[in-house]
PDB file of N, CA and C in Angstrom:
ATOM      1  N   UNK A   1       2.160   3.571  -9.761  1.00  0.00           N
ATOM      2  CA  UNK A   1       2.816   2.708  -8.814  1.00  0.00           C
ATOM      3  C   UNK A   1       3.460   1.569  -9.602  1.00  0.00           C
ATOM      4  N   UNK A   2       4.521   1.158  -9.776  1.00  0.00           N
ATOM      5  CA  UNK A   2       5.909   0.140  -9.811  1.00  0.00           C
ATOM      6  C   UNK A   2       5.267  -1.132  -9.608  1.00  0.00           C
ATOM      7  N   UNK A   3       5.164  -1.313  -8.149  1.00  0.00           N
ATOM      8  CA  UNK A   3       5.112  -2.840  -7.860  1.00  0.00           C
ATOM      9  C   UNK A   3       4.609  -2.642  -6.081  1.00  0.00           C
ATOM     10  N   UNK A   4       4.890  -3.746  -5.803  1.00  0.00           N
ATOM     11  CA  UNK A   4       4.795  -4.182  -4.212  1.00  0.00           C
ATOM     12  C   UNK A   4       6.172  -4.930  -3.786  1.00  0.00           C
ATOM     13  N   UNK A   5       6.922  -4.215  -3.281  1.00  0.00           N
ATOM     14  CA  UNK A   5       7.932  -4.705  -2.420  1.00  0.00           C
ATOM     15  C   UNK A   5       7.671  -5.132  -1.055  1.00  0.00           C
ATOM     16  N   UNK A   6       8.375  -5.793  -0.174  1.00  0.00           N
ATOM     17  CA  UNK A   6       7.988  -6.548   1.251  1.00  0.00           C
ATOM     18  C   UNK A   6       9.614  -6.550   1.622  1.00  0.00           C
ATOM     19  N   UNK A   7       9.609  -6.208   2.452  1.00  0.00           N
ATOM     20  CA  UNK A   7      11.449  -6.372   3.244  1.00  0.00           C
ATOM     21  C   UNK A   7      11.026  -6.932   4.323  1.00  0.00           C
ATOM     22  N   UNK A   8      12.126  -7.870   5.075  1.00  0.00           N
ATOM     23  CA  UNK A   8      11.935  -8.514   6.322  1.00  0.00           C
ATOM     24  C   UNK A   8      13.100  -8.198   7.346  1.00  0.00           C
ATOM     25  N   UNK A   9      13.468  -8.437   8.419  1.00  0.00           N
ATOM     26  CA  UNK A   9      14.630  -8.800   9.496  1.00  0.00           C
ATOM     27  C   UNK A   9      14.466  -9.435   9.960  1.00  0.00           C
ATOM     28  N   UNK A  10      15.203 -11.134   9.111  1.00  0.00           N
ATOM     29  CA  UNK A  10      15.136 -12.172   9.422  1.00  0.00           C
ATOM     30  C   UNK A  10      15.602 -12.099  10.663  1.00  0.00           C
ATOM     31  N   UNK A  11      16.574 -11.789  11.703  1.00  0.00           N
ATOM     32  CA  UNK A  11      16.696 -12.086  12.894  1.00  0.00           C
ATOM     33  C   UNK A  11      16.032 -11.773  14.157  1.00  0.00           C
ATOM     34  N   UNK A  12      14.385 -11.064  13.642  1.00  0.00           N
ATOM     35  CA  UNK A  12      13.858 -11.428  14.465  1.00  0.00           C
ATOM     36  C   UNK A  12      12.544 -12.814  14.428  1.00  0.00           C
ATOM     37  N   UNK A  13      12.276 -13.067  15.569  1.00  0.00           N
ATOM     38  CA  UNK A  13      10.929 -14.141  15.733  1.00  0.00           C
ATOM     39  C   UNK A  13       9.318 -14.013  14.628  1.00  0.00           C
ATOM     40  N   UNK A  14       9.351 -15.207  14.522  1.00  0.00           N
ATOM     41  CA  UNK A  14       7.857 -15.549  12.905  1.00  0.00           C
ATOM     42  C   UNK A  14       7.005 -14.507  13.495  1.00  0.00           C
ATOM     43  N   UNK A  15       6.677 -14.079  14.916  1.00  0.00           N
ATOM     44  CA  UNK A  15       5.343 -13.723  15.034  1.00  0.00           C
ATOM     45  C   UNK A  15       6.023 -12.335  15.276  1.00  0.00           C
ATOM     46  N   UNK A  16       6.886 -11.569  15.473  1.00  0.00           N
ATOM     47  CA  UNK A  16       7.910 -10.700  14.828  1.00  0.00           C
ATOM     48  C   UNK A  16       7.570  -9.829  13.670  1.00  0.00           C
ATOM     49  N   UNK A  17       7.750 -11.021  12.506  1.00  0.00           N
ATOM     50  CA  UNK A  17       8.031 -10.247  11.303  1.00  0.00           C
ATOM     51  C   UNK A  17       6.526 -10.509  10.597  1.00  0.00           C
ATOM     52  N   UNK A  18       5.619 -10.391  11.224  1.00  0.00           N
ATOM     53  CA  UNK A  18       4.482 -10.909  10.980  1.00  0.00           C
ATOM     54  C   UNK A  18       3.936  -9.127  11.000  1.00  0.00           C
ATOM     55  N   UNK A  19       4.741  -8.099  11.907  1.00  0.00           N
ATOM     56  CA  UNK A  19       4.021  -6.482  12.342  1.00  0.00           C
ATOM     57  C   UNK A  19       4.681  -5.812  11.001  1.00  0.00           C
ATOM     58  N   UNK A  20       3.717  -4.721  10.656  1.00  0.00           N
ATOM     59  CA  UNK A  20       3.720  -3.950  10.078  1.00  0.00           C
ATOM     60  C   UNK A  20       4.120  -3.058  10.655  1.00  0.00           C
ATOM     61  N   UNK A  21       5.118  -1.522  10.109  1.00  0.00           N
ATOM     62  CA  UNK A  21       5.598  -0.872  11.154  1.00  0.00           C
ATOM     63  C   UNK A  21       5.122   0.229   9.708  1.00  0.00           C
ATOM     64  N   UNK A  22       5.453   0.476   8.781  1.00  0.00           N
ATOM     65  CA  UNK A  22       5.220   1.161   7.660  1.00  0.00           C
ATOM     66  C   UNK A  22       4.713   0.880   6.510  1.00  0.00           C
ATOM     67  N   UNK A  23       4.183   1.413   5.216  1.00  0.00           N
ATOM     68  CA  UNK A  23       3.937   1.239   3.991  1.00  0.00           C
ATOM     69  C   UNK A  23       4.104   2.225   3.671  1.00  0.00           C
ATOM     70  N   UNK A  24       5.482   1.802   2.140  1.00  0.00           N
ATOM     71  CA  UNK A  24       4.893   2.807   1.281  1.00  0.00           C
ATOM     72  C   UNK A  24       5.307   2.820  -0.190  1.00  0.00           C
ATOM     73  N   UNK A  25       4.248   3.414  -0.841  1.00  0.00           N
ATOM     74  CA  UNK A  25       4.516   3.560  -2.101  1.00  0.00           C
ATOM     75  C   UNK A  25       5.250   4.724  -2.782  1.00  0.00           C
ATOM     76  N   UNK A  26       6.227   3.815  -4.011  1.00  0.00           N
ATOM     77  CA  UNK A  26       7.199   4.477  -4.500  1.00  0.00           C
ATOM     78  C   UNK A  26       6.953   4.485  -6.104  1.00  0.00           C
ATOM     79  N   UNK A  27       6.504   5.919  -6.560  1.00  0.00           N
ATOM     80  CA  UNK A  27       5.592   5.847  -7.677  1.00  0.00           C
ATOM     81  C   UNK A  27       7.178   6.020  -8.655  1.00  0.00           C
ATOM     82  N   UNK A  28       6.675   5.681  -9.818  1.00  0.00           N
ATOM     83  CA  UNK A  28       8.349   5.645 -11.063  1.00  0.00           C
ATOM     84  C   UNK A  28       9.124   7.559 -11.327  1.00  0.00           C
ATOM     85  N   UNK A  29       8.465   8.107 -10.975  1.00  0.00           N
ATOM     86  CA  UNK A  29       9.231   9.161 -10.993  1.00  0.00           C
ATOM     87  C   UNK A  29       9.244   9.802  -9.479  1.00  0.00           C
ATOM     88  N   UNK A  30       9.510   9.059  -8.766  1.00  0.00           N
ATOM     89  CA  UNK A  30      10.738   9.212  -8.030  1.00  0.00           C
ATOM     90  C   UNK A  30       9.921   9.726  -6.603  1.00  0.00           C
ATOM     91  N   UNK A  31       8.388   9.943  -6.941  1.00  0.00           N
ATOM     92  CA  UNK A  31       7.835  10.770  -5.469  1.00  0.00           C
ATOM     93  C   UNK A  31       7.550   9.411  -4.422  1.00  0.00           C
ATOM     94  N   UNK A  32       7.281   9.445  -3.173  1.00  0.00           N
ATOM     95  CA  UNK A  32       6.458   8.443  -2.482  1.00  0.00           C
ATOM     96  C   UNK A  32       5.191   8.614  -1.375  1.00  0.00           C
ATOM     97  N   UNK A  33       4.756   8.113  -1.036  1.00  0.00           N
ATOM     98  CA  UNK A  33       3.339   8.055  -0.438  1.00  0.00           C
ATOM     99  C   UNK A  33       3.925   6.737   0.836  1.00  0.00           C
ATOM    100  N   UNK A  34       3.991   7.575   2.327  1.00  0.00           N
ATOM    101  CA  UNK A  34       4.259   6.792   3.564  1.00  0.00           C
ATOM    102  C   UNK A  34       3.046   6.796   3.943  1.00  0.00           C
ATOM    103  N   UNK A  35       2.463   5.132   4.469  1.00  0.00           N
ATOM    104  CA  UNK A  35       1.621   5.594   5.553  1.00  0.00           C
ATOM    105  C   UNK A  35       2.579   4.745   6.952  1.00  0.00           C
ATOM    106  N   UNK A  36       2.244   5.645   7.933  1.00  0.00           N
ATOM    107  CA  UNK A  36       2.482   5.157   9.581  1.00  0.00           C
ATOM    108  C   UNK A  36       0.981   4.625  10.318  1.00  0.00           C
ATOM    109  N   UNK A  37       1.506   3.721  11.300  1.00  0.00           N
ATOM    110  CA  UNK A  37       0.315   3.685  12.184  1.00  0.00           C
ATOM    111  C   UNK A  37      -0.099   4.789  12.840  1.00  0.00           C
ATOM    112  N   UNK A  38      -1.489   5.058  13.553  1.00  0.00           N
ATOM    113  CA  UNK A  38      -2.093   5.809  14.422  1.00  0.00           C
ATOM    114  C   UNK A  38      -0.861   6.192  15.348  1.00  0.00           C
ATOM    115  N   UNK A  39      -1.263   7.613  15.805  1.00  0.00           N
ATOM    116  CA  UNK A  39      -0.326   7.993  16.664  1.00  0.00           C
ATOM    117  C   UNK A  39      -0.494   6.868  17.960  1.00  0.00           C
ATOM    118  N   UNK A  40       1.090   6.607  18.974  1.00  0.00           N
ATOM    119  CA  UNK A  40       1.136   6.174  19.963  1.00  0.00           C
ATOM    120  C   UNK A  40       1.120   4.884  20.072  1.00  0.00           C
ATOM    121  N   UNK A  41       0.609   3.919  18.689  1.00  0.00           N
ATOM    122  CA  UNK A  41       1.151   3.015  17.840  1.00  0.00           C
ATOM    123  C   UNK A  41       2.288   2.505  17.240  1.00  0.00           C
ATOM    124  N   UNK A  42       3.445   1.378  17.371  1.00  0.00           N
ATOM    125  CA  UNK A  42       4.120   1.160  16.686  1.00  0.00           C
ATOM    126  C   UNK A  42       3.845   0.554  14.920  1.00  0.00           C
ATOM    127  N   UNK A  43       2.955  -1.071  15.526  1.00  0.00           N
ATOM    128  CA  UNK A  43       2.936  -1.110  14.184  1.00  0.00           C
ATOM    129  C   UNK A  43       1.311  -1.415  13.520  1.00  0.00           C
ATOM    130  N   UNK A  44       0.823  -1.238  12.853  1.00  0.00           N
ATOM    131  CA  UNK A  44      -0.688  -1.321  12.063  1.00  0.00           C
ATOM    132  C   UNK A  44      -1.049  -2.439  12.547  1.00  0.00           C
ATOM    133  N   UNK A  45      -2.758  -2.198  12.896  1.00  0.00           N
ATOM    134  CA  UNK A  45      -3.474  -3.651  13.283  1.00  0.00           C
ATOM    135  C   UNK A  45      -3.489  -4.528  11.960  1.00  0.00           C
ATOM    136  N   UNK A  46      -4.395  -5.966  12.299  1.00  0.00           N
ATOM    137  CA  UNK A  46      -4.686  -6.552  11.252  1.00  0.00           C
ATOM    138  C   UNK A  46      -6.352  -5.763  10.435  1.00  0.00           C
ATOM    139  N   UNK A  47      -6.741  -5.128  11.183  1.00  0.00           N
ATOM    140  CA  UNK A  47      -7.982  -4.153  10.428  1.00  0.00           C
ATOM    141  C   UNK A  47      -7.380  -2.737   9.853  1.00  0.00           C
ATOM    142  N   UNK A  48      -6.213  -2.006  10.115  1.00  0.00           N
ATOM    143  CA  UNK A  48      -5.700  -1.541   9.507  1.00  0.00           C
ATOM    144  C   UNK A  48      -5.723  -1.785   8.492  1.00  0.00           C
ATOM    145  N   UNK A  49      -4.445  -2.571   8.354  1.00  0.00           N
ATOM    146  CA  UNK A  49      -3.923  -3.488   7.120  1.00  0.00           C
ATOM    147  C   UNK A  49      -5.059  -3.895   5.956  1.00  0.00           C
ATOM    148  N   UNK A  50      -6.274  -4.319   6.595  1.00  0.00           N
ATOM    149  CA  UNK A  50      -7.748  -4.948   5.945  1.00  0.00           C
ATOM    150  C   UNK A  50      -7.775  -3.416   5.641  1.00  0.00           C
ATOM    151  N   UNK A  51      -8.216  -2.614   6.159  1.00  0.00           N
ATOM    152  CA  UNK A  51      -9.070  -0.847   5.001  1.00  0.00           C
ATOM    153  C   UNK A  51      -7.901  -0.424   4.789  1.00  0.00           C
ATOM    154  N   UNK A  52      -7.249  -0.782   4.154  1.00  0.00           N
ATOM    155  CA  UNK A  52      -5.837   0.234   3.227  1.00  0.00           C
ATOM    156  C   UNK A  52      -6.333  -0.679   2.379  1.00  0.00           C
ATOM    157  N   UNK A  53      -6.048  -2.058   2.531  1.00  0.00           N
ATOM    158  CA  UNK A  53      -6.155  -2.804   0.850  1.00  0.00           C
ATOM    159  C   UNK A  53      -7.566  -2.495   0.299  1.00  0.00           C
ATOM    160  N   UNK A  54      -8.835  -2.193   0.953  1.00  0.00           N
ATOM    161  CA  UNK A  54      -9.820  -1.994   0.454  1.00  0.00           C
ATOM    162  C   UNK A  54      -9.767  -0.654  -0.294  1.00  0.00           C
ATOM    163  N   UNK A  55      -8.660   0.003   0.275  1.00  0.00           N
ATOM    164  CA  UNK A  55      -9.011   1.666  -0.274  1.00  0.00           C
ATOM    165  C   UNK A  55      -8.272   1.816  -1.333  1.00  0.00           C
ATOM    166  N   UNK A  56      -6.873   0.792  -1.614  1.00  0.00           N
ATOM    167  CA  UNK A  56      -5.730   0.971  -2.504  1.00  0.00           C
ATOM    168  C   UNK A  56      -6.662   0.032  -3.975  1.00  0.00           C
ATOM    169  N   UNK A  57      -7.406  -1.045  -3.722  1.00  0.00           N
ATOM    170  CA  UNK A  57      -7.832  -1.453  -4.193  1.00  0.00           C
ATOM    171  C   UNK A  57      -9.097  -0.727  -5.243  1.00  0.00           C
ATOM    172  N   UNK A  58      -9.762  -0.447  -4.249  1.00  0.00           N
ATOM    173  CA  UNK A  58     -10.624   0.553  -5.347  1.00  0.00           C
ATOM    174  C   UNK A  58     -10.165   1.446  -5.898  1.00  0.00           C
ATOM    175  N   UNK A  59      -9.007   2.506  -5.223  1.00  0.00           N
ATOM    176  CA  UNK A  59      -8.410   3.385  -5.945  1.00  0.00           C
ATOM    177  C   UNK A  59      -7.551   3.097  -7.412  1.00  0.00           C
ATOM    178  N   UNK A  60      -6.864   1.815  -7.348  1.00  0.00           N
ATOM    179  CA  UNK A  60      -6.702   1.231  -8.271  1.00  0.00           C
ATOM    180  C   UNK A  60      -7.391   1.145  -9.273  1.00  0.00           C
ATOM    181  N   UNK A  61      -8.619   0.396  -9.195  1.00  0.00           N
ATOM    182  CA  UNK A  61      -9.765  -0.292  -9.877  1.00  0.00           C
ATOM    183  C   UNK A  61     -10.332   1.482 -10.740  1.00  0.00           C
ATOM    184  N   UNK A  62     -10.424   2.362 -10.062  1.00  0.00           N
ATOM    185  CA  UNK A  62     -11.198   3.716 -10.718  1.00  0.00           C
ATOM    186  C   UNK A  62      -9.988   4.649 -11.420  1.00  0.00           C
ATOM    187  N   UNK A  63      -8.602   4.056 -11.037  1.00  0.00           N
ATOM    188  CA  UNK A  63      -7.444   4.222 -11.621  1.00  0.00           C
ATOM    189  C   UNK A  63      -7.535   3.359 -13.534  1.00  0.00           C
ATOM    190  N   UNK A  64      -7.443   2.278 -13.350  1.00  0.00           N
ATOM    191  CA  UNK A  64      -7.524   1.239 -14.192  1.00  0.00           C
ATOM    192  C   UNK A  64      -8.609   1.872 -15.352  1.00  0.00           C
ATOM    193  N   UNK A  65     -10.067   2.231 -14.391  1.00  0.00           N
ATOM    194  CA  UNK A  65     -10.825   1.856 -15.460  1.00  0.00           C
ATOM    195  C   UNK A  65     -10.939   3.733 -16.520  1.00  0.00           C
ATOM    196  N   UNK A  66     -10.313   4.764 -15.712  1.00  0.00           N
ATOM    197  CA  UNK A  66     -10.014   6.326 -16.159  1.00  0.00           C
ATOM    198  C   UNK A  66      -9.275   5.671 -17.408  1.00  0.00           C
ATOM    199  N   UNK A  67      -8.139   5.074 -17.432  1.00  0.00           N
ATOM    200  CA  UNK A  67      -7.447   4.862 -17.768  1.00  0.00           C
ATOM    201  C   UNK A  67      -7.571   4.210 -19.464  1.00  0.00           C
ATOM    202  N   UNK A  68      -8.769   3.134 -19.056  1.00  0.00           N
ATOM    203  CA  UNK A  68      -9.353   2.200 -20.252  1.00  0.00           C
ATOM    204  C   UNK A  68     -10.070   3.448 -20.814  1.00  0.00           C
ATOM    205  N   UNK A  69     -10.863   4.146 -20.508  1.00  0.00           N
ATOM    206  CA  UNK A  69     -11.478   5.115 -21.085  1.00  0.00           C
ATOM    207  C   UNK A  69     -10.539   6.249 -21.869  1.00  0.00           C
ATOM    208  N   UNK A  70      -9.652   6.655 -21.204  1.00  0.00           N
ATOM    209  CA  UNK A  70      -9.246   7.281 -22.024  1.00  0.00           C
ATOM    210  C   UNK A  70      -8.583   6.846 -23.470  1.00  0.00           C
ATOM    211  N   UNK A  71      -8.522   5.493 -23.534  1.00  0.00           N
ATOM    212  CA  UNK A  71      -7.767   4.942 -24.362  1.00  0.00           C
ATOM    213  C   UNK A  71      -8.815   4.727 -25.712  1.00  0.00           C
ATOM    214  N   UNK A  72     -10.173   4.668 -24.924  1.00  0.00           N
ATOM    215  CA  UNK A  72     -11.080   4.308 -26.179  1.00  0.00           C
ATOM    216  C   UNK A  72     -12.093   5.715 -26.116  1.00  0.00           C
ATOM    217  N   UNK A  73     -11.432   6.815 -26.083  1.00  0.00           N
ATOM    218  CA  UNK A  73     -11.636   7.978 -26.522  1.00  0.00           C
ATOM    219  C   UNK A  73     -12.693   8.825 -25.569  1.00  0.00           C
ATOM    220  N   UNK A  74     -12.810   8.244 -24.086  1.00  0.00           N
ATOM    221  CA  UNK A  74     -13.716   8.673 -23.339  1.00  0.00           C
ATOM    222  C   UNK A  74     -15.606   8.467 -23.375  1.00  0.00           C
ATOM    223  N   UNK A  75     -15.609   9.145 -22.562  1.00  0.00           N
ATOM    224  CA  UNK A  75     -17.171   9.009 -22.196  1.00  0.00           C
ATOM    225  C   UNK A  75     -18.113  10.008 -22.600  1.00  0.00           C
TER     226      UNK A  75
END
């Protein structure tokens, strides 16, 4: 994963651009990973939003640390 991008439409209202409607990640060669809200849902709760970062987060973190290991010749 690249980075964290955030886009807005300023012309609508603060409590507006405050909803989540999508996420997604856009890995450097070129594939991506959408998530949508629950069906029948427009846009993600605020507990949504809370267990994605918990899950992107650890996935990260066991990402990171594969990563350190392989560098110092494994386990």
């Amino acid at each position: 994963m690249h980075g964290i991008e955030r886009t807005r439409k300023m012309e609508r209202t603060s409590d507006e651009n405050n909803r989540v409607r999508q996420i997604v990640f856009r890995y450097s060669d070129g594939r991506t990973l959408t998530f949508v809200p629950e069906s029948g849902r427009e846009f993600f709760s605020e507990d949504d939003m809370l267990e994605l970062k918990r899950i992107v987060s650890r996935a990260s973190a066991t990402a990171e640390w594969a990563e350190a290991a392989g560098r110092a010749g494994g386990f």
